[in-house]
N, C-alpha and C. Protein backbone atom coordinates (compact mmCIF):
# COMPACT_ATOMS: atom_id res chain seq x y z
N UNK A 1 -100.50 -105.98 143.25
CA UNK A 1 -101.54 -105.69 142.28
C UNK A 1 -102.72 -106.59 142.61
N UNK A 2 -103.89 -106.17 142.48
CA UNK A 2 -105.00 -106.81 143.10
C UNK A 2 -105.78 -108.00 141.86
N UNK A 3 -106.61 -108.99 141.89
CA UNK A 3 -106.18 -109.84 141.20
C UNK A 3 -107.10 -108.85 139.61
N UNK A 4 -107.91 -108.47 139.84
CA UNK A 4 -108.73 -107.69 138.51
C UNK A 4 -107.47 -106.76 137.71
N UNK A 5 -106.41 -106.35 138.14
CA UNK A 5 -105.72 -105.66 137.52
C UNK A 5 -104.88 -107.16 137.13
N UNK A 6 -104.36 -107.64 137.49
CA UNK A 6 -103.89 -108.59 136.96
C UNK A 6 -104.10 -109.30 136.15
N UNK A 7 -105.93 -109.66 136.01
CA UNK A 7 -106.58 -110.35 135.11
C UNK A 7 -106.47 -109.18 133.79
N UNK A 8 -106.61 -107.86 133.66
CA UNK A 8 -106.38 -107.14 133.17
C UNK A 8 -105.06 -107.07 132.35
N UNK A 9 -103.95 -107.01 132.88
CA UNK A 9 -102.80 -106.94 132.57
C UNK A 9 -102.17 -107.98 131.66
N UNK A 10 -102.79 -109.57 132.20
CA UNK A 10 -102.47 -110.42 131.38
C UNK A 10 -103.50 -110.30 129.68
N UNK A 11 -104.26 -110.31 129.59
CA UNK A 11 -105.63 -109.31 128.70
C UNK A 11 -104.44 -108.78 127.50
N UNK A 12 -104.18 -107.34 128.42
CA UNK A 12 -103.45 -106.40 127.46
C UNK A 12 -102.50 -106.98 126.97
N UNK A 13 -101.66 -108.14 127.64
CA UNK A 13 -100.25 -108.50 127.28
C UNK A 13 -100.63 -109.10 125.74
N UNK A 14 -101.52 -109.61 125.92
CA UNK A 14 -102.21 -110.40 125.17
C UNK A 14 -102.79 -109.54 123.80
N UNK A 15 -102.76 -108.56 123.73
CA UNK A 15 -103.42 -107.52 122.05
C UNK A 15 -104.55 -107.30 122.37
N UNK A 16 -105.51 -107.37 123.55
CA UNK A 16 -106.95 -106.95 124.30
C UNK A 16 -106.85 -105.30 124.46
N UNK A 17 -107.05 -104.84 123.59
CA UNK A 17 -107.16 -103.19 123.32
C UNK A 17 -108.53 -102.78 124.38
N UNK A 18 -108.97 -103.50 124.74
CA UNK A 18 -110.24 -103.23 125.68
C UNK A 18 -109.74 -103.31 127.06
N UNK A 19 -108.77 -103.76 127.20
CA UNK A 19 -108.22 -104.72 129.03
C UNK A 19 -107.06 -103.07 128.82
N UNK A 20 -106.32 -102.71 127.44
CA UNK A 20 -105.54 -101.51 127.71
C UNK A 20 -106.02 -100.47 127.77
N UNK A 21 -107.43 -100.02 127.57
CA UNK A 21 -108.42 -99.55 128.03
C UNK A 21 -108.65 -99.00 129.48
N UNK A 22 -109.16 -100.29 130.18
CA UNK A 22 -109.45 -100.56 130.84
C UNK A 22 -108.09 -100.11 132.00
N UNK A 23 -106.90 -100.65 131.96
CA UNK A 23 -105.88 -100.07 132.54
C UNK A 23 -105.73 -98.92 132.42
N UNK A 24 -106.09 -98.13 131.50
CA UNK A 24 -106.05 -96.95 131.28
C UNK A 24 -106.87 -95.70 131.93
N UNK A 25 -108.09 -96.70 132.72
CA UNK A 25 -109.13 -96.18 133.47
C UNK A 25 -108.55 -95.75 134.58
N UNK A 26 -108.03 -97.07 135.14
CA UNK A 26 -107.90 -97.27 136.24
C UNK A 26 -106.53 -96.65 136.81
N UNK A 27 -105.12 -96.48 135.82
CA UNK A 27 -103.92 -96.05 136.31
C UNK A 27 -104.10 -94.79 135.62
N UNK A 28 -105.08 -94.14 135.00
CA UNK A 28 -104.22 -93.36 134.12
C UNK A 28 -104.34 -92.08 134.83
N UNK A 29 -105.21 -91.44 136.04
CA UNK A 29 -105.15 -90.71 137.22
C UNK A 29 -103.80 -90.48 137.93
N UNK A 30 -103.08 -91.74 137.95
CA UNK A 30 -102.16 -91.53 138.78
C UNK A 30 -100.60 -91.75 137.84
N UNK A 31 -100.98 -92.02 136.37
CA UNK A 31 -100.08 -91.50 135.48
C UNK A 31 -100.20 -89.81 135.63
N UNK A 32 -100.98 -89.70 135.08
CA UNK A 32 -101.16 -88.28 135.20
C UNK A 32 -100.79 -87.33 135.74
N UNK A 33 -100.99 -87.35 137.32
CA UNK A 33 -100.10 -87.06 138.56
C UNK A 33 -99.21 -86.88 138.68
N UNK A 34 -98.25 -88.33 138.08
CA UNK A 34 -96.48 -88.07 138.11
C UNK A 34 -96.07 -87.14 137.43
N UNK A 35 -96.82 -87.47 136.13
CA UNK A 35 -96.51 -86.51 135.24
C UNK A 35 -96.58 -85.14 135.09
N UNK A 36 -97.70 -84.75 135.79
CA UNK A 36 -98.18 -83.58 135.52
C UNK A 36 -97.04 -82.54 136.82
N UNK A 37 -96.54 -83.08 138.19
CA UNK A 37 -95.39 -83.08 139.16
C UNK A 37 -94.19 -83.22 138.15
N UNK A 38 -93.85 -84.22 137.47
CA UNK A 38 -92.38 -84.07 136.72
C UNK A 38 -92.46 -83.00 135.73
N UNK A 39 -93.60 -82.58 135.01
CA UNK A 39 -92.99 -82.16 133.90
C UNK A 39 -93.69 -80.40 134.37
N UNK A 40 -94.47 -80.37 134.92
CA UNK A 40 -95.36 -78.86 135.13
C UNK A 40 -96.29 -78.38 134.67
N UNK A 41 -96.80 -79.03 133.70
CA UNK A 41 -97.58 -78.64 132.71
C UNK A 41 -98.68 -79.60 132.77
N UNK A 42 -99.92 -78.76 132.92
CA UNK A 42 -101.17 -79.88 132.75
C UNK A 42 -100.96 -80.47 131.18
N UNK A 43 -100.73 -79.22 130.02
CA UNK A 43 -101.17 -80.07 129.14
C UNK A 43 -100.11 -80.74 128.49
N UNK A 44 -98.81 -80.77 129.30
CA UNK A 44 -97.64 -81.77 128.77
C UNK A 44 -98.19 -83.08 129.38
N UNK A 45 -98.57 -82.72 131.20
CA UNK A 45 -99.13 -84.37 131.32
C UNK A 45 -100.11 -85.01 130.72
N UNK A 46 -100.93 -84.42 129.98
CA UNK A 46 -102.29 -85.22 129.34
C UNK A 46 -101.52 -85.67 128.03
N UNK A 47 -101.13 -84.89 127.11
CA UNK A 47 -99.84 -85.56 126.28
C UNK A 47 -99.15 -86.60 126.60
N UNK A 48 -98.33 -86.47 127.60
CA UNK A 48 -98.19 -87.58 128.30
C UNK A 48 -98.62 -88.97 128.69
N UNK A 49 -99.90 -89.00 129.74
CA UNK A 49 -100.66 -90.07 129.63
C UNK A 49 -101.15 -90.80 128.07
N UNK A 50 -101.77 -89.84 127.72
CA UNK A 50 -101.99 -90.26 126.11
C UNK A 50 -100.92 -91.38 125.72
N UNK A 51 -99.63 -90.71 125.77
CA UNK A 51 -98.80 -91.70 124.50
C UNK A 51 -98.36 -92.55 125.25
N UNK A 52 -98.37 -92.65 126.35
CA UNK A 52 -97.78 -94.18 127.36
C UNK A 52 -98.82 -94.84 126.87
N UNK A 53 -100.34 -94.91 127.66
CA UNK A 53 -101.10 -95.74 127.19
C UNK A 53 -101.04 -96.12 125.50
N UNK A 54 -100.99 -94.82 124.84
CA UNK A 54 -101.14 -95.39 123.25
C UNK A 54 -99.74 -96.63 122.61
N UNK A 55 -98.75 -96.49 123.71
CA UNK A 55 -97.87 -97.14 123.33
C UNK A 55 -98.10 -98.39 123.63
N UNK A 56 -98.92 -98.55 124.70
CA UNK A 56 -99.35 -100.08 125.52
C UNK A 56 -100.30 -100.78 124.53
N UNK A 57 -101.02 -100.35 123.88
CA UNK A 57 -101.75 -100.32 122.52
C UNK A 57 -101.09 -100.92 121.45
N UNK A 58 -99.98 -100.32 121.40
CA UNK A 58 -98.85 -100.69 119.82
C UNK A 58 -98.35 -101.90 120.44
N UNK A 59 -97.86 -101.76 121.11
CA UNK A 59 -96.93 -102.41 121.88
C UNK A 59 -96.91 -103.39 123.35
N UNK A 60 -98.43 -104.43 123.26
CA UNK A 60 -98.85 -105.02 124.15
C UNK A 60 -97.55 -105.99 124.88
N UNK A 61 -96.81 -106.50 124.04
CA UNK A 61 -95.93 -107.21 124.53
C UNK A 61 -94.64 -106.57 125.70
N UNK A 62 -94.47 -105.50 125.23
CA UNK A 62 -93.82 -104.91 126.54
C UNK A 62 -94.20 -105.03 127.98
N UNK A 63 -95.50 -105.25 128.16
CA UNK A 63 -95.73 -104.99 129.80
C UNK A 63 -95.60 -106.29 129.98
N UNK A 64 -94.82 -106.31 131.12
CA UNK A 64 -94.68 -107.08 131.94
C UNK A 64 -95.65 -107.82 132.85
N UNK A 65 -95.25 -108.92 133.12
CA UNK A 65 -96.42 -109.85 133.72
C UNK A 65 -96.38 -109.75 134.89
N UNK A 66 -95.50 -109.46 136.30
CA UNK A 66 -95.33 -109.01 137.32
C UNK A 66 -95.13 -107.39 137.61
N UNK A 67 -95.37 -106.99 138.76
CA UNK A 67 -95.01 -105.52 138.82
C UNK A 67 -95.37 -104.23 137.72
N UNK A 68 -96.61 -104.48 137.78
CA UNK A 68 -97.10 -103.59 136.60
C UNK A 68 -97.22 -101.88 136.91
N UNK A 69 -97.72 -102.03 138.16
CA UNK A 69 -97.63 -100.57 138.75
C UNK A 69 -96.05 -100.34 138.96
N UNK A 70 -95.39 -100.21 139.28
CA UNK A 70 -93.83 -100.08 139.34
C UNK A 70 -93.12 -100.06 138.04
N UNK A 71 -93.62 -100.92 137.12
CA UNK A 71 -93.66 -100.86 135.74
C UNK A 71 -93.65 -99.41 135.16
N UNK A 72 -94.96 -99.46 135.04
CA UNK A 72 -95.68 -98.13 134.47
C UNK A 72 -95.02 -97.04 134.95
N UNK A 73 -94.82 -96.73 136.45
CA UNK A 73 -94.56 -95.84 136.80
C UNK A 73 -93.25 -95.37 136.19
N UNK A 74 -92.57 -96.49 136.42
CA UNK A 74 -90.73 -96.08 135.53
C UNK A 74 -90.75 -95.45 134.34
N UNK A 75 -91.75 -96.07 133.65
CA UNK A 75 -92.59 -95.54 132.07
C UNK A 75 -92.50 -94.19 131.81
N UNK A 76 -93.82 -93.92 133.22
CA UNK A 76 -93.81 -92.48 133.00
C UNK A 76 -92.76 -91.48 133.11
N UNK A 77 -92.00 -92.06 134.42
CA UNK A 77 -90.85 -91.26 134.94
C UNK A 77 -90.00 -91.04 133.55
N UNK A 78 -89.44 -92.40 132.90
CA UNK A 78 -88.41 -92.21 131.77
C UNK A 78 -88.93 -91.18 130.71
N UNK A 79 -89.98 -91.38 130.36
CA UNK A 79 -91.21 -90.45 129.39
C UNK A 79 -90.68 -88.86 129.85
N UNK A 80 -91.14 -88.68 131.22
CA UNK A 80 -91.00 -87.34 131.27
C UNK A 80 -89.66 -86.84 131.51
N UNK A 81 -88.86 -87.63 131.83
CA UNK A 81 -86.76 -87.31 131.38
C UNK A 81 -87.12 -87.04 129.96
N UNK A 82 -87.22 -87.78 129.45
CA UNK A 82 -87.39 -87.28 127.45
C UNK A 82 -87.83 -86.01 127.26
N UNK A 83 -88.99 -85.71 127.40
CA UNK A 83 -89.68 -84.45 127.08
C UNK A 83 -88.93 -83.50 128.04
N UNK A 84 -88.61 -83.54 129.16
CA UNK A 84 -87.86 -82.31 129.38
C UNK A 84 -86.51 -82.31 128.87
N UNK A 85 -85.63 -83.42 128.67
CA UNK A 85 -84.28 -83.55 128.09
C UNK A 85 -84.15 -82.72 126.56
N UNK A 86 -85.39 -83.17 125.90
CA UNK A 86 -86.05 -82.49 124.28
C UNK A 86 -85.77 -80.89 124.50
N UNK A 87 -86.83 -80.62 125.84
CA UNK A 87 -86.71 -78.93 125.99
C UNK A 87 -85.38 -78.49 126.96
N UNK A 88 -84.84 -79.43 126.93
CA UNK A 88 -83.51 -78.78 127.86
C UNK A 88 -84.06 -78.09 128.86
N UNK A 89 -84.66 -78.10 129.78
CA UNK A 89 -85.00 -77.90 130.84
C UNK A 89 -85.16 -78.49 132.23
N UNK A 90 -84.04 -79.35 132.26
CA UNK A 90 -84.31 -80.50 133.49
C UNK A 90 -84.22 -79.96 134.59
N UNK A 91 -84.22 -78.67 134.93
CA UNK A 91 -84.00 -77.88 135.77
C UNK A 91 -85.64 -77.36 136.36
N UNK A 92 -86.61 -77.06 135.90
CA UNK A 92 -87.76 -77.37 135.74
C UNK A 92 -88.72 -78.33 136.10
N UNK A 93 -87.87 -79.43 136.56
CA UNK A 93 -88.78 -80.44 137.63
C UNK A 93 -89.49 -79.62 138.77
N UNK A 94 -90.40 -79.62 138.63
CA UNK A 94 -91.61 -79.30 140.22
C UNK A 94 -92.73 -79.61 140.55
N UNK A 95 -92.07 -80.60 141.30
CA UNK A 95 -92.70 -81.79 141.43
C UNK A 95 -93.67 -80.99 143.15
N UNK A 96 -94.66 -81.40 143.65
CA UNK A 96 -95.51 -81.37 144.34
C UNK A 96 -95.68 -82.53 145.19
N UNK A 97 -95.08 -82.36 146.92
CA UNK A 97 -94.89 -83.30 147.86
C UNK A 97 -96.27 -83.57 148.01
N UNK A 98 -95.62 -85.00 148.47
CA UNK A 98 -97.13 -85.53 149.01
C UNK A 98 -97.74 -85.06 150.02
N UNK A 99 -99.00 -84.66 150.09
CA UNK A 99 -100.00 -84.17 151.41
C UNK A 99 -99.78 -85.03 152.66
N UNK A 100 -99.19 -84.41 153.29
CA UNK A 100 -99.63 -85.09 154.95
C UNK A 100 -101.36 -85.00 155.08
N UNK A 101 -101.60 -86.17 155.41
CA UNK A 101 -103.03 -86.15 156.74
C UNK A 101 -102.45 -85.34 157.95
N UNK A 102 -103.92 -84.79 157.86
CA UNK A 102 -103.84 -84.03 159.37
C UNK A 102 -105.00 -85.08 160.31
N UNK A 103 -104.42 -84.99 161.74
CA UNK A 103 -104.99 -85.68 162.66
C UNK A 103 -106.10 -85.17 162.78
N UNK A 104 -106.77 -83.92 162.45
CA UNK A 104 -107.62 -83.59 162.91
C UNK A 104 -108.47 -83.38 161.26
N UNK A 105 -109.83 -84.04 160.81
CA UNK A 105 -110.13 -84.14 159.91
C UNK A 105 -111.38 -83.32 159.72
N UNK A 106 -111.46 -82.24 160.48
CA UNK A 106 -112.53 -80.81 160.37
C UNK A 106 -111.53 -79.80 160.82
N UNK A 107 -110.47 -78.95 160.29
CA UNK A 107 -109.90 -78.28 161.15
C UNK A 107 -110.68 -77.04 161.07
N UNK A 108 -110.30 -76.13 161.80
CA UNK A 108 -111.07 -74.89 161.79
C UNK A 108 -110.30 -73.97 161.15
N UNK A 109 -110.98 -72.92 160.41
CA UNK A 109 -110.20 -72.14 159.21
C UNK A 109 -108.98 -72.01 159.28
N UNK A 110 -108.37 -71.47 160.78
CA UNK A 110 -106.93 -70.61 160.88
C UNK A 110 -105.87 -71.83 160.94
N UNK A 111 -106.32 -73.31 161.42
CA UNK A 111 -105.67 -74.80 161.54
C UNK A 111 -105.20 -74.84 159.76
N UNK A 112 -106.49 -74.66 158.90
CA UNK A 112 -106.39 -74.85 157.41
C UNK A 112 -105.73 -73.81 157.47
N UNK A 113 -105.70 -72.64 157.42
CA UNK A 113 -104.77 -71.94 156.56
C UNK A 113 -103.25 -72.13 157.13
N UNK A 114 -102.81 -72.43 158.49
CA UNK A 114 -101.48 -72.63 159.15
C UNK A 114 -101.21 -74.02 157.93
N UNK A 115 -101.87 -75.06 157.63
CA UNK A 115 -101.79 -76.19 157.06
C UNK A 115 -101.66 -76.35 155.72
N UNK A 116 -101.86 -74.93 155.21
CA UNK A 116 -101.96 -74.63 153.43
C UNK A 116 -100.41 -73.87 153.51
N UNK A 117 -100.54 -73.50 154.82
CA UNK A 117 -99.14 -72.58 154.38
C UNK A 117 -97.57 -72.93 154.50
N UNK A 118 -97.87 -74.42 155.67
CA UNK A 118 -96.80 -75.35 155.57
C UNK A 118 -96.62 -75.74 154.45
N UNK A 119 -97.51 -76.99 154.06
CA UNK A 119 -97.50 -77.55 152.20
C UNK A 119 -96.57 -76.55 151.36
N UNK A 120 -97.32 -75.11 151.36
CA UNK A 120 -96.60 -74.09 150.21
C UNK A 120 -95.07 -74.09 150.72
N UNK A 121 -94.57 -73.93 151.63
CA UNK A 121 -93.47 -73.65 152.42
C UNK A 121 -92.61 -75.10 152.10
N UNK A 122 -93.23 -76.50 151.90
CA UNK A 122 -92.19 -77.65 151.82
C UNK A 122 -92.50 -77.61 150.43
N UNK A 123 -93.78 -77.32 149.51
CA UNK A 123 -93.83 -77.39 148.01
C UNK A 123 -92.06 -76.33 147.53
N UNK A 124 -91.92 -75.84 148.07
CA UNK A 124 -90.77 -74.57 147.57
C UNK A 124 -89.94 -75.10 147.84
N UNK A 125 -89.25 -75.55 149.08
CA UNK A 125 -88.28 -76.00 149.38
C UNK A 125 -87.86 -77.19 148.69
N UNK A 126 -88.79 -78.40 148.44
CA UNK A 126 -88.42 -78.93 147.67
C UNK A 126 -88.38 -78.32 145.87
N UNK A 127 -89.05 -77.63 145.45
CA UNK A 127 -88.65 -77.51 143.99
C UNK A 127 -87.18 -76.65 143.67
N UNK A 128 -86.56 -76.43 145.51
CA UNK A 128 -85.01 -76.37 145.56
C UNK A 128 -84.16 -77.11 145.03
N UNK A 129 -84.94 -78.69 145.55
CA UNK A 129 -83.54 -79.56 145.26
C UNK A 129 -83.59 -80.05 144.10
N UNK A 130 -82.01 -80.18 144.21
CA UNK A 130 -81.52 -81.24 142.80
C UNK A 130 -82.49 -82.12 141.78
N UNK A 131 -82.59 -81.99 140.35
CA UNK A 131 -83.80 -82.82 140.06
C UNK A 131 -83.54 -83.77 140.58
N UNK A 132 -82.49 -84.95 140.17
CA UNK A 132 -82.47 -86.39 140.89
C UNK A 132 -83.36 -86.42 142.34
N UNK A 133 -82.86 -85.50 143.28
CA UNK A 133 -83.68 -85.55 144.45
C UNK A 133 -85.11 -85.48 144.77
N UNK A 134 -85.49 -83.93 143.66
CA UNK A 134 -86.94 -84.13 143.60
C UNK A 134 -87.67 -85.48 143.27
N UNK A 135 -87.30 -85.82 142.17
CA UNK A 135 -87.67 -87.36 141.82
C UNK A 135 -87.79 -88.18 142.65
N UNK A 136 -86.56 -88.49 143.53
CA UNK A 136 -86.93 -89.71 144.67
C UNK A 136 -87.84 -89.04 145.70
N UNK A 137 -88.26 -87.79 145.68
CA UNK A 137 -89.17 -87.40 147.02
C UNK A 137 -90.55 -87.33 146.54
N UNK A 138 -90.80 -87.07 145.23
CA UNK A 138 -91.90 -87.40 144.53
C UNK A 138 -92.19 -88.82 144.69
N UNK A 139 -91.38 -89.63 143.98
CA UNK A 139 -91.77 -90.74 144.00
C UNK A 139 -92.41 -91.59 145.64
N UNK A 140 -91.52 -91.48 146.41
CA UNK A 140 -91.67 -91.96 147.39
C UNK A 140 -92.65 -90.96 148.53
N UNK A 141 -93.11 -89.80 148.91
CA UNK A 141 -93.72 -89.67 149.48
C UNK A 141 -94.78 -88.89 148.62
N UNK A 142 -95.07 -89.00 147.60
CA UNK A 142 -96.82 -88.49 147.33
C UNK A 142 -96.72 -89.73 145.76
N UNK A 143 -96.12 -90.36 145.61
CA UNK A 143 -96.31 -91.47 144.85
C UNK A 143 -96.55 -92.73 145.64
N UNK A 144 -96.22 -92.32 147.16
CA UNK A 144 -95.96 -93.95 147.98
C UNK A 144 -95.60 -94.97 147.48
N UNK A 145 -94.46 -94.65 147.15
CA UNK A 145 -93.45 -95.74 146.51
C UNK A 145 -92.48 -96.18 147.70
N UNK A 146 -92.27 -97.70 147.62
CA UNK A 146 -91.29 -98.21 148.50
C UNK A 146 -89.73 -97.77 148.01
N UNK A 147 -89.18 -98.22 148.67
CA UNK A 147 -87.56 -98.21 147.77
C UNK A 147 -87.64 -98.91 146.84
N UNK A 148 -87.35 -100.05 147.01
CA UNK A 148 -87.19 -100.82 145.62
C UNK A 148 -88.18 -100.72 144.63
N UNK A 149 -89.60 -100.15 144.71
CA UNK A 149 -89.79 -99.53 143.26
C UNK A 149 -89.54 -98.40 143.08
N UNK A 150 -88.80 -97.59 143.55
CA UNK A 150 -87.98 -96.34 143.18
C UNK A 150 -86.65 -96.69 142.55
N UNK A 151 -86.20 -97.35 143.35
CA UNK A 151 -84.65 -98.28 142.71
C UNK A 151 -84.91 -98.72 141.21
N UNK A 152 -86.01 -99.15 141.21
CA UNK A 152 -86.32 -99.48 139.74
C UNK A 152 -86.98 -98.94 138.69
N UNK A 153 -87.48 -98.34 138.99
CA UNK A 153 -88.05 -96.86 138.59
C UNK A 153 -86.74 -95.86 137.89
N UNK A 154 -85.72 -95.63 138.47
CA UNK A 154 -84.66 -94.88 138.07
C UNK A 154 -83.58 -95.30 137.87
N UNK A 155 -83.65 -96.68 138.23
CA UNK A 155 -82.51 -97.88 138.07
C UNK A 155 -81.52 -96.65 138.60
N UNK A 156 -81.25 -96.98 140.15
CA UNK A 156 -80.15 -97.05 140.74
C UNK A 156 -80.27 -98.15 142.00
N UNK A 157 -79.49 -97.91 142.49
CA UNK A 157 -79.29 -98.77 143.86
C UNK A 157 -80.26 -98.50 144.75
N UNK A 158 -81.41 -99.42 145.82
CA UNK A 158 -82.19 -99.11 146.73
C UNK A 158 -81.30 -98.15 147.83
N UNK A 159 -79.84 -98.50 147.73
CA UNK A 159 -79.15 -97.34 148.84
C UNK A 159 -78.87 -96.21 148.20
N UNK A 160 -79.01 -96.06 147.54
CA UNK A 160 -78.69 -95.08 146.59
C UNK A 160 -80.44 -93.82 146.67
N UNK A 161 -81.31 -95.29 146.60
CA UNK A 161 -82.92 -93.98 147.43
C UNK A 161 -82.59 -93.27 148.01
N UNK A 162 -82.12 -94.61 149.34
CA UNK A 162 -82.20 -94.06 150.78
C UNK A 162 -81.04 -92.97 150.67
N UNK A 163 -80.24 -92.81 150.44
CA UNK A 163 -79.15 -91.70 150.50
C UNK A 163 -79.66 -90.57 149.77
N UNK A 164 -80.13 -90.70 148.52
CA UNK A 164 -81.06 -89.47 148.01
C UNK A 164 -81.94 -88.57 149.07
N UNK A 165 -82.97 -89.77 149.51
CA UNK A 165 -84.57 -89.18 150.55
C UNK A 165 -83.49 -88.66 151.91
N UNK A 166 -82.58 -89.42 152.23
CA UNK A 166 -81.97 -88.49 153.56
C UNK A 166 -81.28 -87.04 153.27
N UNK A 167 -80.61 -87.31 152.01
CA UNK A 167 -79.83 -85.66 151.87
C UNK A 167 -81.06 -84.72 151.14
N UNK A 168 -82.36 -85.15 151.00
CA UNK A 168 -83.52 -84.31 150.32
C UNK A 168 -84.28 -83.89 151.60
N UNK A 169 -83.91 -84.64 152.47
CA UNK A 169 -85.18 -84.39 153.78
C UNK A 169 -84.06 -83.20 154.19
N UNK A 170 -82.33 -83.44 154.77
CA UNK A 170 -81.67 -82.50 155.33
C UNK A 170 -81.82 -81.17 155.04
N UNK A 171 -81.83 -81.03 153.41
CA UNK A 171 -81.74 -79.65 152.78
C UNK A 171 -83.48 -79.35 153.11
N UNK A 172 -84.25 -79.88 152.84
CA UNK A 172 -85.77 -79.32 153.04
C UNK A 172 -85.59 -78.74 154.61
N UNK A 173 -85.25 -79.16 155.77
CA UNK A 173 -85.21 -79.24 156.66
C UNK A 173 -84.44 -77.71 157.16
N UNK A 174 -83.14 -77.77 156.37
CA UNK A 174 -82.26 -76.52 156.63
C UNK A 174 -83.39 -75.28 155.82
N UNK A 175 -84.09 -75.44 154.64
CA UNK A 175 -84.60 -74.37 153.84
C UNK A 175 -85.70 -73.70 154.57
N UNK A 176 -86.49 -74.81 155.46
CA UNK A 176 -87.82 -74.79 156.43
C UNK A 176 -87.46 -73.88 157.83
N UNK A 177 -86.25 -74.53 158.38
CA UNK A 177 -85.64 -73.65 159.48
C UNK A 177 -85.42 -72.72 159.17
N UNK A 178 -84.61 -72.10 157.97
CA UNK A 178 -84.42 -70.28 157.75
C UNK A 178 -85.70 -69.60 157.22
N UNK A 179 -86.98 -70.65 157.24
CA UNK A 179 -88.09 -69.63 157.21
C UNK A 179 -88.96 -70.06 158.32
N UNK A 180 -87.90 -70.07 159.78
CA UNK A 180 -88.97 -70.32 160.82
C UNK A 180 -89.56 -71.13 161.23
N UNK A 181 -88.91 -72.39 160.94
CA UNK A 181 -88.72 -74.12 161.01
C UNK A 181 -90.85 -74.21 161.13
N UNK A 182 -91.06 -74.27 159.61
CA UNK A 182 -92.26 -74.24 159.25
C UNK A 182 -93.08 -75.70 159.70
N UNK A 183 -91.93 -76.76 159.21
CA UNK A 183 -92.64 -78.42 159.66
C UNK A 183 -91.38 -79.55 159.76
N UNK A 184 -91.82 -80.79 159.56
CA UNK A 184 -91.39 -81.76 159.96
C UNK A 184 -91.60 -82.19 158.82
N UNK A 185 -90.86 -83.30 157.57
CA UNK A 185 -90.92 -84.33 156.91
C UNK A 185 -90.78 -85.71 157.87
């Protein structure tokens, strides 16, 4: 965490409704994101963001003084287990992989559309797998999360990621090949 979020963080810990604000500027884009990937719904994720932050508000003393992004993120993650657990729908995770960069940063139309049509092709395959799985592939490749804030994030074991992201890459991998081995994770 860079030191302005930090100076921030200690702020909010503190009952500074302006510093939770202010965090709110700055993370609440990429609250949003998770959310809006875990749960499907734009306007479940804006619901969403809303009551995390509003809770950071009530409830300054909860955040933690280290690891605030890793923090939060678990936040959201646990947040959106609730609301879909509520609608019984945990089946309903679809979540949206992270974008590869392409090496080439002007491609020419038919490059973009071969490149829109991979994405769609691993977006599917993953909203195949297992929620647990989606989760760790969300998290970790379009959340860029390490292991151990995924480990903590879902409180399991960091081997327990890595065994997730390998049997999530296999099955993407087998789903990609029976439509013509589309890409590479």
């Amino acid at each position: 965490m860079d030191q302005d979020a930090g100076g921030l963080v200690e702020r909010a810990r503190s009952g500074d409704g302006e510093a939770v604000s202010d965090l709110a500027v700055l993370y609440g884009p990429e609250v949003y994101r998770l959310a809006r990937y875990l749960l499907g719904s734009v306007e479940e994720a804006r619901d969403a963001a809303a009551d995390i932050f509003a809770r950071l508000f009530v409830f300054p003393g909860n955040i933690p003084v280290d690891s605030f992004r890793p923090w939060l993120m678990k936040v959201v993650y646990n947040h959106c287990i609730d609301v879909l657990r509520r609608r019984k729908v945990l089946n309903r995770l679809l979540p949206k992989i992270y974008q590869r960069i392409t090496a080439n940063p002007d491609p020419t139309p038919d490059e973009a559309a071969v490149e829109t049509d991979e994405r769609e092709e691993v977006r599917r395959a993953v909203a195949l797998l297992p929620e647990q799985d989606r989760a760790v592939v969300v998290l970790r490749y379009y959340q860029q999360m390490s292991y151990a804030e995924i480990s903590k994030i879902m409180d399991i074991p960091e081997a327990t990621v890595g065994t997730r992201l390998h049997r999530a890459r296999e099955k993407i991998r087998r789903v990609l090949a029976k439509n013509e081995g589309v890409g590479e994770i």
